[in-house]
Structure formats: structure tokens, C-alpha cells
Protein backbone atom coordinates (compact mmCIF):
# COMPACT_ATOMS: atom_id res chain seq x y z
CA UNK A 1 77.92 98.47 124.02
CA UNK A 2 80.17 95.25 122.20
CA UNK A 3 81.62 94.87 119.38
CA UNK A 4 80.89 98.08 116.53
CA UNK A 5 79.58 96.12 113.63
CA UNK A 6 78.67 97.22 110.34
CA UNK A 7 75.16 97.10 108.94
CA UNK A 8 74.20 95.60 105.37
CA UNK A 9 70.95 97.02 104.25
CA UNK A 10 69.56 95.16 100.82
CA UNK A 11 66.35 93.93 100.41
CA UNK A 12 67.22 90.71 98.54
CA UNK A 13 68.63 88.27 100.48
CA UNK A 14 71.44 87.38 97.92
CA UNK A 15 72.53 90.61 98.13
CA UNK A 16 72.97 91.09 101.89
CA UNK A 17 74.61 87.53 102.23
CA UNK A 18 77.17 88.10 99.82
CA UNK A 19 78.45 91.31 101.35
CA UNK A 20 78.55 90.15 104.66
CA UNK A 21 80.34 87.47 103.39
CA UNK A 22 83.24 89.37 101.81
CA UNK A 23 83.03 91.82 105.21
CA UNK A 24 83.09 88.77 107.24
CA UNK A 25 85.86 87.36 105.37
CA UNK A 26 87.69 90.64 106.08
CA UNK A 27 87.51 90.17 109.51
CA UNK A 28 84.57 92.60 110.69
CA UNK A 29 81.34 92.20 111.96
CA UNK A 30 78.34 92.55 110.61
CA UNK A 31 74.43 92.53 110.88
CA UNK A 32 71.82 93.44 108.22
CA UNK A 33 68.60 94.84 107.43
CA UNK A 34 66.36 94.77 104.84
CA UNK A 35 65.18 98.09 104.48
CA UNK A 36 65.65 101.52 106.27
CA UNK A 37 63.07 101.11 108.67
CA UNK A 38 64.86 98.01 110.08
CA UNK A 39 68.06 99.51 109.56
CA UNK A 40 66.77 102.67 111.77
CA UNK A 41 66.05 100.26 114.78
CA UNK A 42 69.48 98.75 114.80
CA UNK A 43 70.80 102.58 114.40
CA UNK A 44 68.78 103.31 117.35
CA UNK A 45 70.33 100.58 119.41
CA UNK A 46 73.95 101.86 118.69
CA UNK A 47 76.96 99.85 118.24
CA UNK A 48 76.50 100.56 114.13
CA UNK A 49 80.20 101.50 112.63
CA UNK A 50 79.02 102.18 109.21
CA UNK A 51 76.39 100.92 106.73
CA UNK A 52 76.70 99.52 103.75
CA UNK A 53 73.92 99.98 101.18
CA UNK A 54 73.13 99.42 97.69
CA UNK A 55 72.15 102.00 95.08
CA UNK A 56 69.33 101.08 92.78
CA UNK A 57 66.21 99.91 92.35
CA UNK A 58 63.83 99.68 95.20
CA UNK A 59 67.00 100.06 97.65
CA UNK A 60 67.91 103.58 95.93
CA UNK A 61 66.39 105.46 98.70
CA UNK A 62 67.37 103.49 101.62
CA UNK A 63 70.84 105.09 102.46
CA UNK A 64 69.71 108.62 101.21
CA UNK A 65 66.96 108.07 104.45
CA UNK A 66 69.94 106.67 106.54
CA UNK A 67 72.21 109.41 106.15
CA UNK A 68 69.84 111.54 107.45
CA UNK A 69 69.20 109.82 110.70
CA UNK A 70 70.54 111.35 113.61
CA UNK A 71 72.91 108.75 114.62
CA UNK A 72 73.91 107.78 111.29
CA UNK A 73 77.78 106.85 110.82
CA UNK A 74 79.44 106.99 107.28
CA UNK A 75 77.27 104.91 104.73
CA UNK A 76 78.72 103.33 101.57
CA UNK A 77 77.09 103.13 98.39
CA UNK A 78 77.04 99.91 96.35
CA UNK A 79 76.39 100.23 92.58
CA UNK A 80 76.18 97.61 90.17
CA UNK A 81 77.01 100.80 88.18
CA UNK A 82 80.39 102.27 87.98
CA UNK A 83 79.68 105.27 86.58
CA UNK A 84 80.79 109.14 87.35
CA UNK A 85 76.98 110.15 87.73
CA UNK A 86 75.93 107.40 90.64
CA UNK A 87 79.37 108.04 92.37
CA UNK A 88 79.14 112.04 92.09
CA UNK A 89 74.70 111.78 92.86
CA UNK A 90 76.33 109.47 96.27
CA UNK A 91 78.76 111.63 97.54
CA UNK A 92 76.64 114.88 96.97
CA UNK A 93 73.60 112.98 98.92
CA UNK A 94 76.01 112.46 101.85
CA UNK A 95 77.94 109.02 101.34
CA UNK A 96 81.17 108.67 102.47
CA UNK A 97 82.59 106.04 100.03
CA UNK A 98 81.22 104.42 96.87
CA UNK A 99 82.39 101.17 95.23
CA UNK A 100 80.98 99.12 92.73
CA UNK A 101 79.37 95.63 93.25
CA UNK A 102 81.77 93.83 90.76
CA UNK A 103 85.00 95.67 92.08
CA UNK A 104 87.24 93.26 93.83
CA UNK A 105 86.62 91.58 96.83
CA UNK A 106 88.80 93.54 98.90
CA UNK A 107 87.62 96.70 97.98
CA UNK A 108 84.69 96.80 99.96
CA UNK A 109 86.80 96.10 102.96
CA UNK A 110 89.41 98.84 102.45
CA UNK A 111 86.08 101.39 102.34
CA UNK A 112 84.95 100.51 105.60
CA UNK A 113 88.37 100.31 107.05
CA UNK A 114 88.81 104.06 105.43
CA UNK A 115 85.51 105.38 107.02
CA UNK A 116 85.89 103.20 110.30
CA UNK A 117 89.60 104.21 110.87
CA UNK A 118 89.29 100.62 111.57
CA UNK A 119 92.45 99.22 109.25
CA UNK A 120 95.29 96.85 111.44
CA UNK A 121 98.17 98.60 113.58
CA UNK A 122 101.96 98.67 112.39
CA UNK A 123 103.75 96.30 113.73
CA UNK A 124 107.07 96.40 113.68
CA UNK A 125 109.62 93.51 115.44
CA UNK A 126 112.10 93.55 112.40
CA UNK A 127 115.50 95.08 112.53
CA UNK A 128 114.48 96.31 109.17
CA UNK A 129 110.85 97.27 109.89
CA UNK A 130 111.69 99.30 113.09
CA UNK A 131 114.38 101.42 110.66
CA UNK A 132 111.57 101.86 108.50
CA UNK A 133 109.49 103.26 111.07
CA UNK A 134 112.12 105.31 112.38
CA UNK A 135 112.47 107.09 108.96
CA UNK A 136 108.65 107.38 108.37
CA UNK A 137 108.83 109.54 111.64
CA UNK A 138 111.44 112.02 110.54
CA UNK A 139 109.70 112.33 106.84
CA UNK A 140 106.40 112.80 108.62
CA UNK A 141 107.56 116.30 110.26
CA UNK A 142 108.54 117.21 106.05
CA UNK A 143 105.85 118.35 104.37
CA UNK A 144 107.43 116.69 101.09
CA UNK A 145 105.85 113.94 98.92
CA UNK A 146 106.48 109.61 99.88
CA UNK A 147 106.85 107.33 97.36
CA UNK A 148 105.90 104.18 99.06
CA UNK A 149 106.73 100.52 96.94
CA UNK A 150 106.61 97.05 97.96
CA UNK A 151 105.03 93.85 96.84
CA UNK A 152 101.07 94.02 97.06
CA UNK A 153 100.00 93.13 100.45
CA UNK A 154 102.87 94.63 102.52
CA UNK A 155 100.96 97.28 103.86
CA UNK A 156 101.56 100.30 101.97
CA UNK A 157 98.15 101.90 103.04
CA UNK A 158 98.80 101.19 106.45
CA UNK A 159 102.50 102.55 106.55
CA UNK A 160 100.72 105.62 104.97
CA UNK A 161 98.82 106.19 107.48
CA UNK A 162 101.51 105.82 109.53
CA UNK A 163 102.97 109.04 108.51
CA UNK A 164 100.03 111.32 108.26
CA UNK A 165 99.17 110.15 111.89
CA UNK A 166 102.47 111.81 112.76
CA UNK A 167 102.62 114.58 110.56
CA UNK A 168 101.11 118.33 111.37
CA UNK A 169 98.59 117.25 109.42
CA UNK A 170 97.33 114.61 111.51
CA UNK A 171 93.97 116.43 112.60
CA UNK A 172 93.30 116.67 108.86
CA UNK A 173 91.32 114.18 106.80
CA UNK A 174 93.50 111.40 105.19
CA UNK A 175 91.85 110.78 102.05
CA UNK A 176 92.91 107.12 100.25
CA UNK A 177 92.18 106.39 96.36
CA UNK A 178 92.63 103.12 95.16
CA UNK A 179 93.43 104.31 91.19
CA UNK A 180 93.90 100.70 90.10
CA UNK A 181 90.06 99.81 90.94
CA UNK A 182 88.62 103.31 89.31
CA UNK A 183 87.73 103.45 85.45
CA UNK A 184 89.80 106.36 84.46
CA UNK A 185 86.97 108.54 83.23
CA UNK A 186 85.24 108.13 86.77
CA UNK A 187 89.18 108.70 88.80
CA UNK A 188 89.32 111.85 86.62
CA UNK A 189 86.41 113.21 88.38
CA UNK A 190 86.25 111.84 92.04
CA UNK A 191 89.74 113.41 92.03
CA UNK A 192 89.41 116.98 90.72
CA UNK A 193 85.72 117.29 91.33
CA UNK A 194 82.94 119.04 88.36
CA UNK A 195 80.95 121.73 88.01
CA UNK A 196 77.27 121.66 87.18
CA UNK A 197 76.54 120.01 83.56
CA UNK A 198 79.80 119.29 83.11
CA UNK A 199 78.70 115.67 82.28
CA UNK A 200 75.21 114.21 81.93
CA UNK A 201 73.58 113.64 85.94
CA UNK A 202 76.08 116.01 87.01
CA UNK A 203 72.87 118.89 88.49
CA UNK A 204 75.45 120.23 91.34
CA UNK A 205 79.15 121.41 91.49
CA UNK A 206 80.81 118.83 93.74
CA UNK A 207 84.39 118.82 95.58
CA UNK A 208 86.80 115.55 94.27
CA UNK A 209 89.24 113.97 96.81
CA UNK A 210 91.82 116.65 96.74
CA UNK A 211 89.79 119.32 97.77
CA UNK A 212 88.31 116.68 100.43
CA UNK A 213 91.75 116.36 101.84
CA UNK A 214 92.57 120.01 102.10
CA UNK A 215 94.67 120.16 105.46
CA UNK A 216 95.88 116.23 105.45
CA UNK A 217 96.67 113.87 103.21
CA UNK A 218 95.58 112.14 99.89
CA UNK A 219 96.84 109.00 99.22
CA UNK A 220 97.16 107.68 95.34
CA UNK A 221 97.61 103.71 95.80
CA UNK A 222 98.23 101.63 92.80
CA UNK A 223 99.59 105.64 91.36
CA UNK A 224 100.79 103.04 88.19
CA UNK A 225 97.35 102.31 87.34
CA UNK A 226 96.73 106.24 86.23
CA UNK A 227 96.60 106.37 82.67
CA UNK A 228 99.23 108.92 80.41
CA UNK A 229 95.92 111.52 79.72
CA UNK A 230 95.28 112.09 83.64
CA UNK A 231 99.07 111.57 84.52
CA UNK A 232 99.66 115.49 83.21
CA UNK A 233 96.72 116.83 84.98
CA UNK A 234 98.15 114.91 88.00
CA UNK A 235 101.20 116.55 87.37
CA UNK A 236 100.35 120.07 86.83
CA UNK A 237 98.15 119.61 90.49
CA UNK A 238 101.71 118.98 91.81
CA UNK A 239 103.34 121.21 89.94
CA UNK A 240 101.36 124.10 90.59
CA UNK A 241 99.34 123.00 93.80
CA UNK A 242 96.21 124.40 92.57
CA UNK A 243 93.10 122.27 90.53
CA UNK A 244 90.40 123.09 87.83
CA UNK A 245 87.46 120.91 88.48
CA UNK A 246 85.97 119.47 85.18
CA UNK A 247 84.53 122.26 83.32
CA UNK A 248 85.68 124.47 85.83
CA UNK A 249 87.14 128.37 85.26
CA UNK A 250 88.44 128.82 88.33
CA UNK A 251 92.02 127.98 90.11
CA UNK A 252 91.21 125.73 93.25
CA UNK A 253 94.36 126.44 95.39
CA UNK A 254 95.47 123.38 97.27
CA UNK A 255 96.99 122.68 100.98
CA UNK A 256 97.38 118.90 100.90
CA UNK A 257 100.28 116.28 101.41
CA UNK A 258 100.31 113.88 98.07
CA UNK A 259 101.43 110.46 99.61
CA UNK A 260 101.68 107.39 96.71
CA UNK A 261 102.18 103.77 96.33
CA UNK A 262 102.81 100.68 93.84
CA UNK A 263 103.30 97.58 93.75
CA UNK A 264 105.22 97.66 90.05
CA UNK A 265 108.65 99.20 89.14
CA UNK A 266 107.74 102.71 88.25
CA UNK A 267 111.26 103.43 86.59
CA UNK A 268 110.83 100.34 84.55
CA UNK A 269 107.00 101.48 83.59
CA UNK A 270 108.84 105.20 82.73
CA UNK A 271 111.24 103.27 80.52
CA UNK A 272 108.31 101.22 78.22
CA UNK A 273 106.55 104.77 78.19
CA UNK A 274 103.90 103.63 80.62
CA UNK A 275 104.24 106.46 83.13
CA UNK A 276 105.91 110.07 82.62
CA UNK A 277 108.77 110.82 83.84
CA UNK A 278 108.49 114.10 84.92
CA UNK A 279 105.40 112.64 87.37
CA UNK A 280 107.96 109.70 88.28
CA UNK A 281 110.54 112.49 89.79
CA UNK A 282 107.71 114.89 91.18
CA UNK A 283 106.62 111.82 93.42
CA UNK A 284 110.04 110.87 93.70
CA UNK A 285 110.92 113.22 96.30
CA UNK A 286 111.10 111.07 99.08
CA UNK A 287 110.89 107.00 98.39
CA UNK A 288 110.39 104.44 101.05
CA UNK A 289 110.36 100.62 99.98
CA UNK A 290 108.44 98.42 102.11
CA UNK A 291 110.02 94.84 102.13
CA UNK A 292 108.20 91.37 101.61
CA UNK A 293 107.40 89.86 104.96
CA UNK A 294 109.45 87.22 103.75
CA UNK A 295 112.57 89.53 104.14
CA UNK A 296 111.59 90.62 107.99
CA UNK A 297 110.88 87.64 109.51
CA UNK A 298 110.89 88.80 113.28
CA UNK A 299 107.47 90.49 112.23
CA UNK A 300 105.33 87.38 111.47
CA UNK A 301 104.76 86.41 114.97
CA UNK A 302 104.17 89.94 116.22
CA UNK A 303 102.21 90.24 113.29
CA UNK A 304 100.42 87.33 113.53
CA UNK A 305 99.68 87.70 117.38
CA UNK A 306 98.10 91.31 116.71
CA UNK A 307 95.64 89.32 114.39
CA UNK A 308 94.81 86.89 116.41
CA UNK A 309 94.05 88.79 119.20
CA UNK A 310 92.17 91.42 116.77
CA UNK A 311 89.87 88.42 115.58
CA UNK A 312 89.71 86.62 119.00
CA UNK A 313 87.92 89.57 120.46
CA UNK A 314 85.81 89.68 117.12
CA UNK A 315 84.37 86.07 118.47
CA UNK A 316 86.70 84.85 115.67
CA UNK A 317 87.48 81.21 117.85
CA UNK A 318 89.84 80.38 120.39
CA UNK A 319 92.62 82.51 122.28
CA UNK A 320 95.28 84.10 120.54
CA UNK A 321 98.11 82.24 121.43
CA UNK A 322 100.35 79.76 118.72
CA UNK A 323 101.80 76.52 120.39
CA UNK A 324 105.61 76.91 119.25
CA UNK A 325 105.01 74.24 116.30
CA UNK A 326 102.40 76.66 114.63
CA UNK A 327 104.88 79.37 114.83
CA UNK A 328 107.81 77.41 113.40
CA UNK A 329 104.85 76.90 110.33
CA UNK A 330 105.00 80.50 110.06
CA UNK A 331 108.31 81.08 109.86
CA UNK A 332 108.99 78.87 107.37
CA UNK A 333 106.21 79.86 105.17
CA UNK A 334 107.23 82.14 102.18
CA UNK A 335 104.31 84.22 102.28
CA UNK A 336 104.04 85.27 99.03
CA UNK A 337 100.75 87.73 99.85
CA UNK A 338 102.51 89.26 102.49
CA UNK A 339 100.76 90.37 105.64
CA UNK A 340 97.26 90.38 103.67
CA UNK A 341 97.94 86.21 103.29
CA UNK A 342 99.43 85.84 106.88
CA UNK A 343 95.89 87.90 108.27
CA UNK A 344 93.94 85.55 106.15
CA UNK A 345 95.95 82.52 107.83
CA UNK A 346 95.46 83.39 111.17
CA UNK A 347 91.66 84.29 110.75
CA UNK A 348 91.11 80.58 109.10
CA UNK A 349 93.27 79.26 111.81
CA UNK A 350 90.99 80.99 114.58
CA UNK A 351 88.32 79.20 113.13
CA UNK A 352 89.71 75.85 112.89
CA UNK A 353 91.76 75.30 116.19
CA UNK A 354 90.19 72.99 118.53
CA UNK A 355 91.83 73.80 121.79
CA UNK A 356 92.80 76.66 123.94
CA UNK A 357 95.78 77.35 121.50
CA UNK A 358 96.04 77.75 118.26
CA UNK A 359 98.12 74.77 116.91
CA UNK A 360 100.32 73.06 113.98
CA UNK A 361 96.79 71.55 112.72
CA UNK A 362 94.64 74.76 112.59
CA UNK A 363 97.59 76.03 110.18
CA UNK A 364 96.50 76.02 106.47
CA UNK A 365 98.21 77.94 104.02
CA UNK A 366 95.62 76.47 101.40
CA UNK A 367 91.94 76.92 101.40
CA UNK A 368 90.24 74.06 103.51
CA UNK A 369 88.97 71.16 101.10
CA UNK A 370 86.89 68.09 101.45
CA UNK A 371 87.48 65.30 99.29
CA UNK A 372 85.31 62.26 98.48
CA UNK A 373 84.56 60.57 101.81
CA UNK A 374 87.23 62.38 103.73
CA UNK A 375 88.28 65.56 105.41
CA UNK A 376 91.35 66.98 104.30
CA UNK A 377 94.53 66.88 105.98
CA UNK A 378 96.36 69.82 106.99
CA UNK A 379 98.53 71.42 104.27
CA UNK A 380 102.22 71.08 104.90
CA UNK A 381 104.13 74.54 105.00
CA UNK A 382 106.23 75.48 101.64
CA UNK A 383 109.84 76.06 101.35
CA UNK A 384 110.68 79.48 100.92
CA UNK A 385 110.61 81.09 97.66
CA UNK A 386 113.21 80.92 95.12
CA UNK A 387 112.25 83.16 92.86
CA UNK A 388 108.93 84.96 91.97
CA UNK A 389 105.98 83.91 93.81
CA UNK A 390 102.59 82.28 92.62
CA UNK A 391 99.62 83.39 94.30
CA UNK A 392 97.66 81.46 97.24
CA UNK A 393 95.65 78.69 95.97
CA UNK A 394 97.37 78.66 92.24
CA UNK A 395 96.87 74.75 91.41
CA UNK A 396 99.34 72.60 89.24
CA UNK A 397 103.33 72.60 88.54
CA UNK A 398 102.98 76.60 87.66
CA UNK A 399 102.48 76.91 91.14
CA UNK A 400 104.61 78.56 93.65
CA UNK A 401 105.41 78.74 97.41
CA UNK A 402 102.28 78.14 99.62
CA UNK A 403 101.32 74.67 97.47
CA UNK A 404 100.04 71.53 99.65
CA UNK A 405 102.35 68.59 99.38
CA UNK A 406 101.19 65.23 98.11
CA UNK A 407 98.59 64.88 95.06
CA UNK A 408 95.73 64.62 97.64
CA UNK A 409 95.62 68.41 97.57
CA UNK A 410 93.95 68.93 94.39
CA UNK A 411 92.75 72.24 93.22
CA UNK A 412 88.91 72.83 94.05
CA UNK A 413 87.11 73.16 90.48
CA UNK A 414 86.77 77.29 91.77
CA UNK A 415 90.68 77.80 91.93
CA UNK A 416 90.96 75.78 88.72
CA UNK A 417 88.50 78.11 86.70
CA UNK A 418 90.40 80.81 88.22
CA UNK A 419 93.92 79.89 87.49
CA UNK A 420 92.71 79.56 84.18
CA UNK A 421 91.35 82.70 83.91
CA UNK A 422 94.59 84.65 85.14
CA UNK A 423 96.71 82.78 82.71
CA UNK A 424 94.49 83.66 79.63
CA UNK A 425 95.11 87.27 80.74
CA UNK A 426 98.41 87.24 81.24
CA UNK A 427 99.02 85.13 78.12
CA UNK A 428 96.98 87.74 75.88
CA UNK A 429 99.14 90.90 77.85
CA UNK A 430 102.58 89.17 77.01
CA UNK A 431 101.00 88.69 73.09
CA UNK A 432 100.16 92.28 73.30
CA UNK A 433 103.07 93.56 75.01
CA UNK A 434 101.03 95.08 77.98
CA UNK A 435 98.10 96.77 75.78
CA UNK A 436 95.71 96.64 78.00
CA UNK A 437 92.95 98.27 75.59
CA UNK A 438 94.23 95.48 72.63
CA UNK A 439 94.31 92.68 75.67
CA UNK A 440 90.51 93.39 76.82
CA UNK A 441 89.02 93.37 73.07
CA UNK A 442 90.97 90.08 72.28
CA UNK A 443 89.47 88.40 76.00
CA UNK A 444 86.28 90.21 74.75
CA UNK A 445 85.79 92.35 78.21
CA UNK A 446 85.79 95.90 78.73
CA UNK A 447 88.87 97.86 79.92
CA UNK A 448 86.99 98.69 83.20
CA UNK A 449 86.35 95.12 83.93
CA UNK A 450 89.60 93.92 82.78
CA UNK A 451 91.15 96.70 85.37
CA UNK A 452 89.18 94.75 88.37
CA UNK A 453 90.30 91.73 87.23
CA UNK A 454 94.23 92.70 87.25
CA UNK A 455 93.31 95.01 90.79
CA UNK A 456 92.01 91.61 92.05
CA UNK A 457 95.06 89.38 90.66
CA UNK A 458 97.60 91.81 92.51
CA UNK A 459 95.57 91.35 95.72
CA UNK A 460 96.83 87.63 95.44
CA UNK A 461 99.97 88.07 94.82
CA UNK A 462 99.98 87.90 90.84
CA UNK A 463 102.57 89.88 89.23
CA UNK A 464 101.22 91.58 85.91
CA UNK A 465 103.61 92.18 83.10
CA UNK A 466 105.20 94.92 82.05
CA UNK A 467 106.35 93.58 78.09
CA UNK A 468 106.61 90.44 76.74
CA UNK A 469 108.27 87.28 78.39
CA UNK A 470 107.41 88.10 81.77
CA UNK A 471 104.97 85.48 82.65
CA UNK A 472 106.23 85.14 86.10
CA UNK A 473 103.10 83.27 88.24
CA UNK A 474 101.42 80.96 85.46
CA UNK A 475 103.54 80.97 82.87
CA UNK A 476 105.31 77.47 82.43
């Protein structure tokens, strides 16, 4: 049959390009269709993962027709709306995911990986990383709540998944919610569900993740990101194992393993009165702390082998073997995005090697530029990190490990606009001392899109302070 892609339906052409773009960019692939008549053919044909489909307008009907096809795999929703009635109206029509069109990039890609079971194996060459491993197996027999931490980009998902695949729960759904990349009137009700009325396009009662995970798992990434009103209904769910839907009279009793993650220091958030503590010690039970691939270093290869093979047989370039200078350039990176920047590396490397290997030059820890009458040359490999790390692609003296030597490697005009942006945010959270209400009126954005942006800044590696004075990636 080949490779299982995943099917773009959009009638505009802008719109189908630029989500195969970020899904390409992930590492999957893709085909499209501009309507569900064309999308039915390809269904026919097989070999269709999942779809992808947009929401409104003239599209609205198109994945409402395609989940009822009889070969129809899970079909995500698009909206350029992120609101509780479009995501509630999806998932009661029959999607299996919904995400909005400005979330972050990656966000799209961690849907279909969800609905595809299609996310990266743990590897695990590291003294360090095989103890881990070892200890996720004996916690996965305990049906007790993880408390998974780690940098973003270490592959807390992924180690989550880990456990419920060896739990008694593994024939169960696992259910993952990214809470940093929901606006916390919409988390509120994906999570505990509604009753009819109980908000305006809400016409049916419909189940929220917990009661979707009944018998598995339900994984809260980002858990930091919850704000203090839902952290007590959060709580009480724990407490208690039972749930009210919104509006609802009734006790829903609950048999499901609560798994969580961050990326911040959740005793340090309890201590500036940004999470409870009560919450901190119910998820406390059992805490696992993933370490930077920096600190494991007999994973990158492994690691970066896996991904190379992975995107090899994807039609991603050459073979998937490194030519021992390439691999010395990996070991010596940094890596300050973790195994999400090292997958990234090997995919552009895939792409750019030349022979039957990939080599030294086809290693780029810096997105490929073109300068004035010349290609660029390949981007030396940085020292390794002295203290906290800028993300990938940060231009000037604020930034960290991963920069190019030599003042050839300027900043594309992109990157510029974009390191600009993240240090006006971070600048107005250290003036504000973290509030991130105050901080979106002053930048003149709403809280929701202010909560993409700092979802998408901790995808690369940006650290996001917690009070004043911590301007650790831009601040100079």
C-alpha cells in the first residue's frame, strides 16, 4: 500500500499549502484535496492516516461528509476560531482532535501524531536514560499519578506514553491535552465536558477528555499553564475521582490514570502563588525528571539514527547512516531544543546530504541561508552550553549555543522580527512580574493569543519567567 499519508482537504490553495507545510516540516506525509468529493477518491484508494480539514465557510461541511465515509480514519478540525462552541459542535459531529489555525506550529503535528499513534519511539542508549526507563516500568504496574519535568523538547509526551503502554491500562485510550495551547474557558470544557445550554452552541450534552479516557490515561502537558480558577476543579477531580460536567447535576465517577508534565519549576510557581499547592502534592505522588539531551549524550546517535531512518523511509533523502565527522558534530552540539532540535537536524540534514551518507556538510544547526551572490557555508557546531540556553535561530550577542560562527551568518530578516518579538514579551513579563493578563493589554494582544505565543516560544527552547530579573534567552 506505501507510505500512510495524511490528507489536507481546503479549498483555497493557501490554505492546503500551508498545512502541508507545517505537516511536512514535522516529518509526515501528506497529499490534499480540495473538497470531499476528491478527498473521497483518495479515501477510496487507501493509504489515508488521517485528514485534516478546516471548519468554516464553504469547507464547513467537508469533514462532517468525511467522517461519515466508510473508510474514514480520525479527521481533525481546523478553526480559525478557538472557541468552546466549534470545538464541542467538532467533537460531537465525530472529529477526533480540534486545533486552531493560529495555534503553534507544532500543534498540528502533535494531533496527528495523537490520532495516528504515529509519535517517535524511546530511545534509550544513556546510562541515565535506560534507569529512567527502568523506573517508568515499575511505576507503570502502580496505578498512582507521574509527575513528569524536563526542559521542553525532551520528550515528556513520549515517555508518557511510555508508561501507559505498559500499564494495565494499556488497551485503554491515552488521552493527551496540551493545557498551555487551550484558552482556559475552552480547557475548562474539553476537560469536564457540558450539558445541553450550558453555553451558547452548546444543543447536545457532550463527554470532555476525562470521561474520554475512562479505562487509560489522560495526560495534562504544560499542567503549569492551568490557571488558579480551574486548578481547584482539577483538584477536587483528583481528590474525589468523580466530575460535574458544566452545568451538570450529576457525579460522573471516574476510572482514569492522571499522568502530567512541565517544562517550569512547579515548586517555584507554588512559591510566587502561581499554582496551588495542594494540586502540586496531589500530582506529586510519583515525579520523574527527564534530563536535557545534553546531559545523556550516548542517546544522540541512537537518537539521531532512529530519525534518520524514520525520514529515510519517508523519501526524506539519502540513507540513514552519519560518516563519523557528522556524529562528532552531534556530540558536541549543546542542543538546547532537545530531541525536538536534534529531529529537526537530522530531517534538514536528510535533505541536504549529497552522497550515500549523511556527512559533516549536510549538518546545520542553523536554518539554511543564501546570501547575496553566494550559498551559505555550513554552520560550525557550538560549544556546549554554559549556562541557560537561547533558542535555535536567536540572532545577535543575546544568543546562545547553536549560533553560526563568523559574521557571514547573519540573521534572516524572519528570525530578526522574531527575536524581536520574544524579547518585547519577555521584557513586558519581567516589568509585570509574570502578569500575563497586565503583559497582553500592555503588547495590546489578547491573553489567548499571547498564550500561543509563549506555547510556541517554549517549543524553541525559550525559557519564560517566573518574576522579575529572569530574562534568561534575550535578555542582555
Amino acid at each position: 500500500m506505501g507510505q500512510q499519508r495524511v490528507l489536507v482537504v481546503a479549498r483555497e490553495p493557501g490554505r492546503r499549502s500551508e498545512q502541508r507545510r507545517r505537516l511536512d516540516d514535522a516529518g509526515f506525509v501528506t497529499a490534499e484535496a480540495e473538497d470531499s468529493g476528491s478527498a473521497h477518491e483518495l479515501l477510496e484508494q487507501g493509504g489515508i492516516a488521517a485528514v485534516v480539514c478546516f471548519e468554516e465557510g464553504s469547507e464547513g461541511d467537508n469533514w462532517r461528509v468525511l467522517t461519515r465515509h466508510p473508510m474514514a480514519p480520525p479527521v481533525i478540525v481546523i478553526s480559525a476560531r478557538a472557541e468552546v462552541s466549534g470545538a464541542v459542535a467538532a467533537m460531537r459531529d465525530g472529529a477526533a482532535d480540534y486545533v486552531a489555525e493560529d495555534a503553534p506550529a507544532g500543534e498540528l503535528a502533535a494531533a496527528v501524531a495523537r490520532v495516528t499513534d504515529a509519535g517517535p519511539e524511546l530511545v534509550a542508549e544513556d546510562r541515565s536514560s535506560r534507569q529512567l526507563m527502568a523506573l517508568a516500568q515499575r511505576v507503570a504496574g502502580k496505578d498512582v499519578t507521574v509527575l513528569l519535568t524536563g526542559e521542553s523538547g525532551t520528550g515528556k509526551e513520549i515517555f508518557a506514553r511510555y508508561i501507559h503502554d505498559r500499564s494495565p491500562r494499556a488497551d485503554g485510550p491515552f488521552i493527551a491535552v496540551n493545557c498551555a495551547a487551550i484558552p482556559e474557558n475552552m480547557l475548562e470544557a474539553l476537560l469536564f465536558g457540558f450539558e445541553k445550554g450550558a453555553f451558547t452552541g452548546a444543543n447536545r450534552a457532550h463527554a470532555g477528555k476525562f470521561e474520554q479516557a475512562q479505562g487509560g490515561t489522560l495526560l495534562l502537558d504544560e499542567v503549569s499553564e492551568i490557571e488558579p480558577g480551574l486548578q481547584a476543579k482539577l483538584l477536587r477531580a483528583l481528590q474525589e475521582k468523580e466530575i460535574e460536567r458544566l452545568c451538570g447535576q450529576t457525579p460522573i465517577p471516574l476510572d482514569v490514570r492522571v499522568l502530567a508534565s512541565s517544562n517550569r519549576d512547579l515548586r517555584e510557581a507554588v512559591r510566587n502563588g502561581r499554582f496551588r499547592e495542594d494540586l502540586f502534592y496531589r500530582l506529586h505522588v510519583f515525579p520523574i525528571h527527564l534530563p536535557p539531551l545534553r546531559e545523556r549524550a550516548a542517546d544522540i546517535i541512537p537518537l539521531a539514527r532512529s530519525f534518520a531512518h524514520k525520514y529515510a523511509q519517508l523519501g526524506g533523502g539519502c540513507g540513514a547512516d552519519f560518516t563519523p565527522e557528522a556524529e562528532r558534530l552531534l556530540i558536541q552540539h549543546s542542543w538546547p531544543g532537545n530531541v525536538r532540535e536534534l529531529e529537526n537536524v537530522v530531517q534538514r540534514a536528510l535533505i541536504l546530504a549529497e552522497g550515500s551518507a549523511i556527512d559533516a556538510e549536510a549538518i546545520r544547526f542553523e536554518p539554511v541561508t543564501v546570501s547575496a551572490g553566494a550559498a551559505s557555508e555550513p554552520v560550525a557546531p557550538s560549544a556546549p552550553a554554559a549556562g541557560p540556553a537561547a533558542p535555535e535561530g536567536a540572532p545577535g550577542p543575546a544568543v546562545g549555543p547553536g549560533a553560526a560562527a563568523g559574521p557571514e551568518a547573519a540573521a534572516t530578516l524572519e528570525e530578526d522580527l522574531k527575536s524581536r518579538e520574544y524579547r518585547r514579551i519577555l521584557e513586558t513579563l519581567d516589568r509585570v512580574g509574570g502578569n500575563r493578563k497586565e503583559a497582553a493589554a500592555r503588547l495590546g494582544i489578547s491573553s489567548r493569543t499571547l498564550r500561543y505565543k509563549l506555547a510556541r516560544m517554549r517549543q524553541e527552547g525559550v525559557e519564560i519567567p517566573e518574576r522579575s530579573g529572569m530574562l534568561y534567552a534575550y535578555g542582555n
